[in-house]
Protein backbone atom coordinates (compact mmCIF):
# COMPACT_ATOMS: atom_id res chain seq x y z
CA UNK A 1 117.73 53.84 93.69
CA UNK A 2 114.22 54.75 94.37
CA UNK A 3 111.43 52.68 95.87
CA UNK A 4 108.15 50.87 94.70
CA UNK A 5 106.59 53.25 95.63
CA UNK A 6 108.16 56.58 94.31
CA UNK A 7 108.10 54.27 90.90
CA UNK A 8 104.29 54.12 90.97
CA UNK A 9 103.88 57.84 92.37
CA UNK A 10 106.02 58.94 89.21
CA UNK A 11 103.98 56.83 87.17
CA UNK A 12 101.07 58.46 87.55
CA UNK A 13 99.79 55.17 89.91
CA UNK A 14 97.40 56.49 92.56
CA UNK A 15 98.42 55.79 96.21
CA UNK A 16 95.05 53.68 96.84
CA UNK A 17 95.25 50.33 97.45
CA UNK A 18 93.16 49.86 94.50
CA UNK A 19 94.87 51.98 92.36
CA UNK A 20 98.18 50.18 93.06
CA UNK A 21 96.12 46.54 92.93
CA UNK A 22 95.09 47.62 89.54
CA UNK A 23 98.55 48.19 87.98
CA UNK A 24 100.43 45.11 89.51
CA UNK A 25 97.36 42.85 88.76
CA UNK A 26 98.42 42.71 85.35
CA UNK A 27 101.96 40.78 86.11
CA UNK A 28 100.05 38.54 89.17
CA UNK A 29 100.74 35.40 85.86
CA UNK A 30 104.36 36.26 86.67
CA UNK A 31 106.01 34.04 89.72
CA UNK A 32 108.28 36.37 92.51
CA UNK A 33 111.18 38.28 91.09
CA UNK A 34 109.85 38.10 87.42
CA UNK A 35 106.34 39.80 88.35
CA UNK A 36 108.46 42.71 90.37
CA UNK A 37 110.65 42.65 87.25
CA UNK A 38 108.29 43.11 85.09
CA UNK A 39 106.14 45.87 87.04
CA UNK A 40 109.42 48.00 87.37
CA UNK A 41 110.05 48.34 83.83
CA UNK A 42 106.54 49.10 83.11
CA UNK A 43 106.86 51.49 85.69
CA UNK A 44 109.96 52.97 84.26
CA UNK A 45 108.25 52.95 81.02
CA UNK A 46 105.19 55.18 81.93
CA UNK A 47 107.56 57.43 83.97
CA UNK A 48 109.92 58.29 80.79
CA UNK A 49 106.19 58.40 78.72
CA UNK A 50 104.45 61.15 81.18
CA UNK A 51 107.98 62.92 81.58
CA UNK A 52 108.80 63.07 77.88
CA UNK A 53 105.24 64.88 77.09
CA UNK A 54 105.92 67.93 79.61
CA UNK A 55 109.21 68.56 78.04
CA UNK A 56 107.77 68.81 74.05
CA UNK A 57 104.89 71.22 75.50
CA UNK A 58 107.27 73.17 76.99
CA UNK A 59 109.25 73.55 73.80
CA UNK A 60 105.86 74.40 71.82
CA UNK A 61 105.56 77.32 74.53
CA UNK A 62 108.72 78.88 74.08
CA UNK A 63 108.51 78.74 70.30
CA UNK A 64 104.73 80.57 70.34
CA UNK A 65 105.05 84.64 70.26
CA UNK A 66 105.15 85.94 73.54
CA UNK A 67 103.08 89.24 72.27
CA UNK A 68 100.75 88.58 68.96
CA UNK A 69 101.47 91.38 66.65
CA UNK A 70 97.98 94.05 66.58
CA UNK A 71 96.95 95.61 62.87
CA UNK A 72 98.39 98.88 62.33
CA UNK A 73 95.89 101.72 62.75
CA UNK A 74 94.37 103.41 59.51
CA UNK A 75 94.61 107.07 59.05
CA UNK A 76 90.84 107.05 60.08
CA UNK A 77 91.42 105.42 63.07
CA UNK A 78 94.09 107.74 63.64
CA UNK A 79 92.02 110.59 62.87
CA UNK A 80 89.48 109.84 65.43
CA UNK A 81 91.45 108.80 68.37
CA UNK A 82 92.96 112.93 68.09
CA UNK A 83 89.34 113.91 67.65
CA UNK A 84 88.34 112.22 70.69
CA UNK A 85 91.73 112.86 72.83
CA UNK A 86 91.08 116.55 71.82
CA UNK A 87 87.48 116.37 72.99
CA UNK A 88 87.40 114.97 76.33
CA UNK A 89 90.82 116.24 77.19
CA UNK A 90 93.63 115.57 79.38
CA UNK A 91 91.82 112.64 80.79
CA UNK A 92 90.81 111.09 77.30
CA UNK A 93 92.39 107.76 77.89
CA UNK A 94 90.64 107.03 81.33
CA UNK A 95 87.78 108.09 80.28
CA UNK A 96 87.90 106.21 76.95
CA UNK A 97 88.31 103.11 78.58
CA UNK A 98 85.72 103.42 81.11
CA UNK A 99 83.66 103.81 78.49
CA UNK A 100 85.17 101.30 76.91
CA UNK A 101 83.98 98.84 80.20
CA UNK A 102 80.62 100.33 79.49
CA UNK A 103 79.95 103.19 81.74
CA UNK A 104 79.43 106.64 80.93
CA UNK A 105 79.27 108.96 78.85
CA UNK A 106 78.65 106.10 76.34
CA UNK A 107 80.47 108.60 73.20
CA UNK A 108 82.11 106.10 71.37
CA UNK A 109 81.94 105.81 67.87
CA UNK A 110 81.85 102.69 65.86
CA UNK A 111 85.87 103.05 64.92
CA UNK A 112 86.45 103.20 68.83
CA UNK A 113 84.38 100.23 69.81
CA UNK A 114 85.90 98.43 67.10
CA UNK A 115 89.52 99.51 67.88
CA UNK A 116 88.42 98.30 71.60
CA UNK A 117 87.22 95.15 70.14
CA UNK A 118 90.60 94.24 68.07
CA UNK A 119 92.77 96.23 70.37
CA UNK A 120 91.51 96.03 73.55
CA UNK A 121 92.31 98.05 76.83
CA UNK A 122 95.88 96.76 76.78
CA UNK A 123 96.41 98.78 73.70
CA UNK A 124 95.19 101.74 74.90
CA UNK A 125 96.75 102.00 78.16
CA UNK A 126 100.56 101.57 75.92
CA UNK A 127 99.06 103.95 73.17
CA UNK A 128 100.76 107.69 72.52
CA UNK A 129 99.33 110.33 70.18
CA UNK A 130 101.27 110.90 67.21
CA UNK A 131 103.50 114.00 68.08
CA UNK A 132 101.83 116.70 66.02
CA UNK A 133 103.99 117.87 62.69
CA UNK A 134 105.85 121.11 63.01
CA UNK A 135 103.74 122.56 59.74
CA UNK A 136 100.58 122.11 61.76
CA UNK A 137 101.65 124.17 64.50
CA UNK A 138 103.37 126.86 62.93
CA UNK A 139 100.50 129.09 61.68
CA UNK A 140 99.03 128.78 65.15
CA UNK A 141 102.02 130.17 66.92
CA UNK A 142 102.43 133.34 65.05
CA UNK A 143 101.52 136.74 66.43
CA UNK A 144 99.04 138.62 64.39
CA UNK A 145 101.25 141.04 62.42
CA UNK A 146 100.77 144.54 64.12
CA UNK A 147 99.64 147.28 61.85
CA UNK A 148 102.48 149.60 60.54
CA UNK A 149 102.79 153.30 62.33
């Protein structure tokens, strides 16, 4: 059983003595037991009001995507991520994104400052280079064929 006054905190009824004047004015037409009656199942009333609300927001929460899904990157975009990685080096992603936050050396294209626009840093922290193909690294691996004695 809880008290008057755990009813009206539950409520939402401020502890003031105005607050609390405010909510049980409205039953003082009521005579004893039949005003505290009546205040108790208003009280009850708000309570299962305010604590039903939390409970469908919370429901609306779980149902949202944690992660939105991003665009898939175009063979452009693609393109000039590699061009840039291969550019500035090992270090391509820090400095990309420092860049990115606006410092220098203030080298990024239109494609990158849109892929940091719909993308974001996020994106690029998580993002891996597309392993290259074996085809594309075959010619470069040879040995020059030595002339025949």
């Amino acid at each position: 059983m809880s008290t008057t006054g755990e009813l009206e905190r539950r409520a939402g009824i401020g502890p003031s003595p105005q607050e609390r004047t405010a909510f049980w004015i409205q039953f003082h037409h009521l005579e004893g037991a039949e005003c505290l009656k009546a205040g108790v199942a208003e009280l009850h009333r708000l309570i299962a009001e305010r604590e039903a609300t939390p409970t469908a927001v919370s429901k609306v929460a779980t149902t949202r995507p944690k992660r939105e899904k991003l665009p898939p990157l175009t063979e452009e975009d693609e393109q000039v991520i590699q061009a840039y990685a291969a550019k500035q080096g090992r270090w391509w992603k820090s400095i990309l994104n420092r860049v990115w936050m606006g410092g220098p050396p203030y080298d990024d294209g239109g494609t990158l400052r849109r892929l940091r626009n719909s993308h974001g840093p996020s994106w690029l922290h998580a993002y891996r280079l597309p392993k290259p193909r074996p085809d594309e690294n075959a010619g470069s691996d040879r040995q020059p064929d030595a002339p025949g004695t």
